[in-house]
Protein backbone atom coordinates (compact mmCIF):
# COMPACT_ATOMS: atom_id res chain seq x y z
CA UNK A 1 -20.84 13.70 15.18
CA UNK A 2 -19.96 10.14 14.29
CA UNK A 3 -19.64 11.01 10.48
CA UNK A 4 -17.38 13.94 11.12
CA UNK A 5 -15.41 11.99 13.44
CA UNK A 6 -14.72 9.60 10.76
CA UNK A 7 -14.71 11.74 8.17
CA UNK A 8 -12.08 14.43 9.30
CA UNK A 9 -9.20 12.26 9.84
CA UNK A 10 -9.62 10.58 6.20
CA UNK A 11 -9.94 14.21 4.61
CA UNK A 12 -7.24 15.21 6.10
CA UNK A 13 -5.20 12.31 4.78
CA UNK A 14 -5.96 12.75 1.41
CA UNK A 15 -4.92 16.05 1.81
CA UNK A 16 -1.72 15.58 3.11
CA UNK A 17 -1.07 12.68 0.52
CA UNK A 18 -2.04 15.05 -2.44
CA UNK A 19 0.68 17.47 -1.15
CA UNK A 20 3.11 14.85 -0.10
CA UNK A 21 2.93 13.43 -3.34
CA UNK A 22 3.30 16.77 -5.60
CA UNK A 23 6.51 18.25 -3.13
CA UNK A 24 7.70 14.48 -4.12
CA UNK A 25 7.40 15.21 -8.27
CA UNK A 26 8.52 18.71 -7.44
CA UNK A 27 11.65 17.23 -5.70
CA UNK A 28 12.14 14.48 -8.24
CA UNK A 29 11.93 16.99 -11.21
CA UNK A 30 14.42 19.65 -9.58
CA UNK A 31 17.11 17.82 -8.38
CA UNK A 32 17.14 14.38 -10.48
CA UNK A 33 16.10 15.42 -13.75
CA UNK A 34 13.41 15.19 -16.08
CA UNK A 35 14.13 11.53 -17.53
CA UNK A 36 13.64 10.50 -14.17
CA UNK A 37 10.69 12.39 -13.32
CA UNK A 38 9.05 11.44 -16.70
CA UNK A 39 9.91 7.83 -15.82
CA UNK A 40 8.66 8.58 -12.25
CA UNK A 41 5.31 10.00 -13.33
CA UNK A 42 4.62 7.16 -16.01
CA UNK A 43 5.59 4.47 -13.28
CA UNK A 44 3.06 5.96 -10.81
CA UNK A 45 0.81 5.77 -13.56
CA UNK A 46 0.34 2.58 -14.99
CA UNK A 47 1.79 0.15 -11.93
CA UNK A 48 -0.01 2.40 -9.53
CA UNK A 49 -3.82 1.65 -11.76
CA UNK A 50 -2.61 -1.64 -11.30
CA UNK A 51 -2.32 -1.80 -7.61
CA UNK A 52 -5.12 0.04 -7.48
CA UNK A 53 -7.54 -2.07 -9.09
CA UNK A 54 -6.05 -4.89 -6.89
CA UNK A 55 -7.07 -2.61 -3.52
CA UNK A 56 -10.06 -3.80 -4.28
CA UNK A 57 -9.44 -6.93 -1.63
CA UNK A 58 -8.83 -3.81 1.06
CA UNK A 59 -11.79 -1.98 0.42
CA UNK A 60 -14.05 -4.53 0.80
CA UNK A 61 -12.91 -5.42 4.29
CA UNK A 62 -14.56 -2.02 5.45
CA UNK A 63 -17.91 -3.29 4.69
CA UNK A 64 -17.50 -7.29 5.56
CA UNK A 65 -15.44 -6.57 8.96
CA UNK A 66 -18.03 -4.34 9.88
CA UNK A 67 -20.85 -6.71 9.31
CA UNK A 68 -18.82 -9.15 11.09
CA UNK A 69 -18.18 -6.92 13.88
CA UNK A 70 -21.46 -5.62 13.91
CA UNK A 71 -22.61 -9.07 14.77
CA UNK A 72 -20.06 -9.98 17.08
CA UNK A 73 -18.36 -12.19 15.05
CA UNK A 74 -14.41 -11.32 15.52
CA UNK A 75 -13.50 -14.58 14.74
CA UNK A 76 -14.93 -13.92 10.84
CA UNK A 77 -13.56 -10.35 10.77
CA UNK A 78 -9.80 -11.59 11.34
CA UNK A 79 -10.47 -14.12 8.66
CA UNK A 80 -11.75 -11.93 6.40
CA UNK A 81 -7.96 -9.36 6.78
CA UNK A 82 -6.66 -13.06 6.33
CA UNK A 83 -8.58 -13.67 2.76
CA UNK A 84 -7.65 -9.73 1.50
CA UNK A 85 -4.18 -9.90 1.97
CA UNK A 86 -3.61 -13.88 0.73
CA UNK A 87 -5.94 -12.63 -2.24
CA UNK A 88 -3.75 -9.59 -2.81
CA UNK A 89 -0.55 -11.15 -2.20
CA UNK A 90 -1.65 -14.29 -5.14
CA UNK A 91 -3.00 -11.74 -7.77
CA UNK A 92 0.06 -9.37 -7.11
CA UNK A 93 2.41 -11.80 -8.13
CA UNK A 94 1.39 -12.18 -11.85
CA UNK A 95 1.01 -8.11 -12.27
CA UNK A 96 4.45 -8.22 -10.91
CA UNK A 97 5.41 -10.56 -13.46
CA UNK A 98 3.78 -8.41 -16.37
CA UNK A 99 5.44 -5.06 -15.47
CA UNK A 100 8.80 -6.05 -14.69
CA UNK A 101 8.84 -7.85 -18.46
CA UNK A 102 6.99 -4.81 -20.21
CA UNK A 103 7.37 -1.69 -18.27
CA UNK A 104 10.29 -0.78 -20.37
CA UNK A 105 8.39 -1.68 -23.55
CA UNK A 106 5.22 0.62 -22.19
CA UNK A 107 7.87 3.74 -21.47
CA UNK A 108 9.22 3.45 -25.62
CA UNK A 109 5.22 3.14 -26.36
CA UNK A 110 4.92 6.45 -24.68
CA UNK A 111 7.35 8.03 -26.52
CA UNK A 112 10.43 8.57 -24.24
CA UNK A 113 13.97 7.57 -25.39
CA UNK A 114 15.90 4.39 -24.10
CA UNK A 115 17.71 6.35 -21.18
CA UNK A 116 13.96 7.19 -19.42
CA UNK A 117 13.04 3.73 -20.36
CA UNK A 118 16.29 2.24 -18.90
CA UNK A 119 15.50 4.39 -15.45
CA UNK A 120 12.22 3.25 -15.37
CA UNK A 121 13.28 -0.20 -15.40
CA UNK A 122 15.53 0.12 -12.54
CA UNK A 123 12.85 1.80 -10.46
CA UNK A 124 10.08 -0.27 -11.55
CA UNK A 125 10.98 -3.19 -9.10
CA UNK A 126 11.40 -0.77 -6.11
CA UNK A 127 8.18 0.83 -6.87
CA UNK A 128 6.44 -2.74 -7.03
CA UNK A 129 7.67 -4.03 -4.00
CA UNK A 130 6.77 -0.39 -2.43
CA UNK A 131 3.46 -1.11 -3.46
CA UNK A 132 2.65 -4.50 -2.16
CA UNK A 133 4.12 -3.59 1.03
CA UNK A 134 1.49 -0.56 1.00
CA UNK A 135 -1.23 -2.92 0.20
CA UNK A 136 -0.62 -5.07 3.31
CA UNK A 137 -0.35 -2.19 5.38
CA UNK A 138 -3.88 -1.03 4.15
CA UNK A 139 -5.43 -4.10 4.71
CA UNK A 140 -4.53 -3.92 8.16
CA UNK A 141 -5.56 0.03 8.83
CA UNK A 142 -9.00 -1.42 6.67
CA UNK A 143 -9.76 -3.17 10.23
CA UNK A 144 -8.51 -0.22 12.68
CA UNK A 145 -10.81 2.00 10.81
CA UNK A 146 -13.78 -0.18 11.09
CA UNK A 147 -12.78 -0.64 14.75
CA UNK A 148 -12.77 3.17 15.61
CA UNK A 149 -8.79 3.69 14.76
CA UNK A 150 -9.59 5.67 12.19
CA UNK A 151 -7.18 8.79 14.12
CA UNK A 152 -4.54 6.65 15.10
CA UNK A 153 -4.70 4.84 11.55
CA UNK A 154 -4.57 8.48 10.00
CA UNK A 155 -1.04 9.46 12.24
CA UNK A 156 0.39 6.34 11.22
CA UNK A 157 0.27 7.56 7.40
CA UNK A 158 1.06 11.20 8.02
CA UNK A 159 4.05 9.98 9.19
CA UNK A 160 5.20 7.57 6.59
CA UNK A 161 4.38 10.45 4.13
CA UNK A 162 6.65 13.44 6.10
CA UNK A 163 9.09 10.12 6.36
CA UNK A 164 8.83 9.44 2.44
CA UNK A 165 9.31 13.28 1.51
CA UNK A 166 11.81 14.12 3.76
CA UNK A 167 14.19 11.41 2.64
CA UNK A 168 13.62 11.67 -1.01
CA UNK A 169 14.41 15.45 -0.07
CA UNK A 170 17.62 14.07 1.46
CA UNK A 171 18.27 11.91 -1.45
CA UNK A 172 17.83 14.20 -3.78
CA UNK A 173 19.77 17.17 -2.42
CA UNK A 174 22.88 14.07 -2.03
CA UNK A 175 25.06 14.65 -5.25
CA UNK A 176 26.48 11.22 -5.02
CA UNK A 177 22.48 9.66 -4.64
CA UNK A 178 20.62 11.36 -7.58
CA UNK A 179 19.01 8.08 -8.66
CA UNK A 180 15.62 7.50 -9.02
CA UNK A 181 16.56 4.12 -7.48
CA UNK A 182 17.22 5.73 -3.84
CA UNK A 183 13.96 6.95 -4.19
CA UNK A 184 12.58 3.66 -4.70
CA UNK A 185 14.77 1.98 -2.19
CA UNK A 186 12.94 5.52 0.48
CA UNK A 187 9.59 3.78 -0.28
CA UNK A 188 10.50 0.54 0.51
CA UNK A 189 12.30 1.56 3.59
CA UNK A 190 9.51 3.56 4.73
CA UNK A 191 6.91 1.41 3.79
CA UNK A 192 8.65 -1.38 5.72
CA UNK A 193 9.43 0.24 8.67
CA UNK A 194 5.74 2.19 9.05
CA UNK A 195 3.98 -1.80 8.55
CA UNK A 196 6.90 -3.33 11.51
CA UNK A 197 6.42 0.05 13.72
CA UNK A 198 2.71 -0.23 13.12
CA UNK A 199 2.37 -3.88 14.03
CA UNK A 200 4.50 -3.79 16.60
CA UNK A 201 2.30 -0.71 18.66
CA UNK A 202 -1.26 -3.12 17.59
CA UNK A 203 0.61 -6.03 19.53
CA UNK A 204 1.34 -3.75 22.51
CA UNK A 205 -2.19 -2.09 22.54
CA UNK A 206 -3.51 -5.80 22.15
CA UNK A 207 -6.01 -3.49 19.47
CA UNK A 208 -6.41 -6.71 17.64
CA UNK A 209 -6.48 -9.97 20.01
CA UNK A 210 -10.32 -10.36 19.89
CA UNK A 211 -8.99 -10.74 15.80
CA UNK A 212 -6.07 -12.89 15.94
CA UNK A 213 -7.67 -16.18 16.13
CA UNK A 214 -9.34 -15.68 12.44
CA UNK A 215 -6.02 -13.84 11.40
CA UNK A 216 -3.69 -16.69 12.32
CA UNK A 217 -5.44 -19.42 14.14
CA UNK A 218 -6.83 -20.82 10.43
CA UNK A 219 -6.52 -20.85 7.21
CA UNK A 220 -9.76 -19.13 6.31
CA UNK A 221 -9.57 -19.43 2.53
CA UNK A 222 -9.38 -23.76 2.91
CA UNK A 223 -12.11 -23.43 5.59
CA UNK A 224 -14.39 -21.42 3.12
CA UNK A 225 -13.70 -24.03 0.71
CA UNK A 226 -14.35 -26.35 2.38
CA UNK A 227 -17.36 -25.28 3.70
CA UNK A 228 -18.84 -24.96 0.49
CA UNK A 229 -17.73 -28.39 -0.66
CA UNK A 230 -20.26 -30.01 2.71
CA UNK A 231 -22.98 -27.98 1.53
CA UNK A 232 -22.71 -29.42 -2.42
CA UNK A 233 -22.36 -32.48 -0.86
């Protein structure tokens, strides 16, 4: 029963984000045209790998903040949401670096002409800064799941996803607005709103004040440091 509990909720997410995400290239493709859709698609690509690879540091919280938990150590378990998103936020900046001075360069390499790779550009930024705010946001659902907020968690992206479509629908269907940079800026908006919204109902609930103290009451990086430097000593 447990399993299923926990399982449904994330199936169903995927799900919806699969479907989301194709009535999104659908959308792009009709009613903004196929530079921008081939820039879209090539974007989502290669940054989104990228990103990926770096969600590493939120997927490991859902084994160490439930060992922490497990034990009854909440203290360690908001320090550890602490380390992922610092971690994140440090190796994001340098892959931010690298695709805003290449991303044009990797569009060319895949063949498209310089107006795709001029669109691309503009909506590479957007789509960055889209991303990292997506990357905090996961590190925090990382600990709701762990702490059996897996269903709330799951609402919480549903509705950034209708949120996302529906204004790229709105967007796109705008004569004046067929840019793949309104898209971008619908991410960002979304994404922004859905981590403020989000925080703002955890606060309320009080989901995570057994968590706060190794959140925000230390920095847990300089205390694992120097931790290790009294045991070499």
């Amino acid at each position: 029963k447990r399993l299923c509990r926990l399982g449904v909720p994330f199936v169903v997410q995927a799900l919806l984000q699969g479907i989301m995400e194709a009535v999104r290239v659908a959308i792009i493709g009709q009613f903004i045209g196929t530079k921008a859709l081939s820039a879209y698609l090539v974007i989502d690509l290669t940054i989104g790998l990228t990103t990926e690879f770096l969600g590493g540091f939120q997927e490991a919280l859902t084994t160490l903040c439930s060992q922490a938990v497990g034990a009854g150590n909440n203290r360690l378990a908001g320090q550890y949401v602490q380390t992922a998103i610092f971690l994140f936020t440090i190796c994001y900046v340098p892959v931010f670096i690298f695709w805003m001075a290449f991303i044009e360069d990797t569009l060319t390499w895949f063949g498209y002409d310089e107006e795709t790779a001029d669109i691309g550009k503009e909506f590479a930024m957007l789509f960055l800064f889209s991303n990292f705010i997506m990357g905090i946001q996961k590190a925090v659902i990382a600990l709701m799941n762990v702490i059996e907020l897996e269903t709330y968690s799951t609402l919480i992206v549903m509705g950034q996803q209708f949120a996302s479509t529906g204004f790229t629908v709105l967007v796109a269907l705008k004569a004046e607005t067929q840019s793949l940079q309104y898209v971008g800026l619908v991410f960002i908006g979304v994404g922004a709103v859905g981590l403020v919204v989000n925080t703002i109902i955890i606060a309320w609930k009080g989901w995570f004040d057994k968590y706060l103290g190794g959140m925000i009451g230390s920095f847990a990086v300089m205390v694992s440091l120097l931790a290790d430097a009294c045991e070499l000593s």
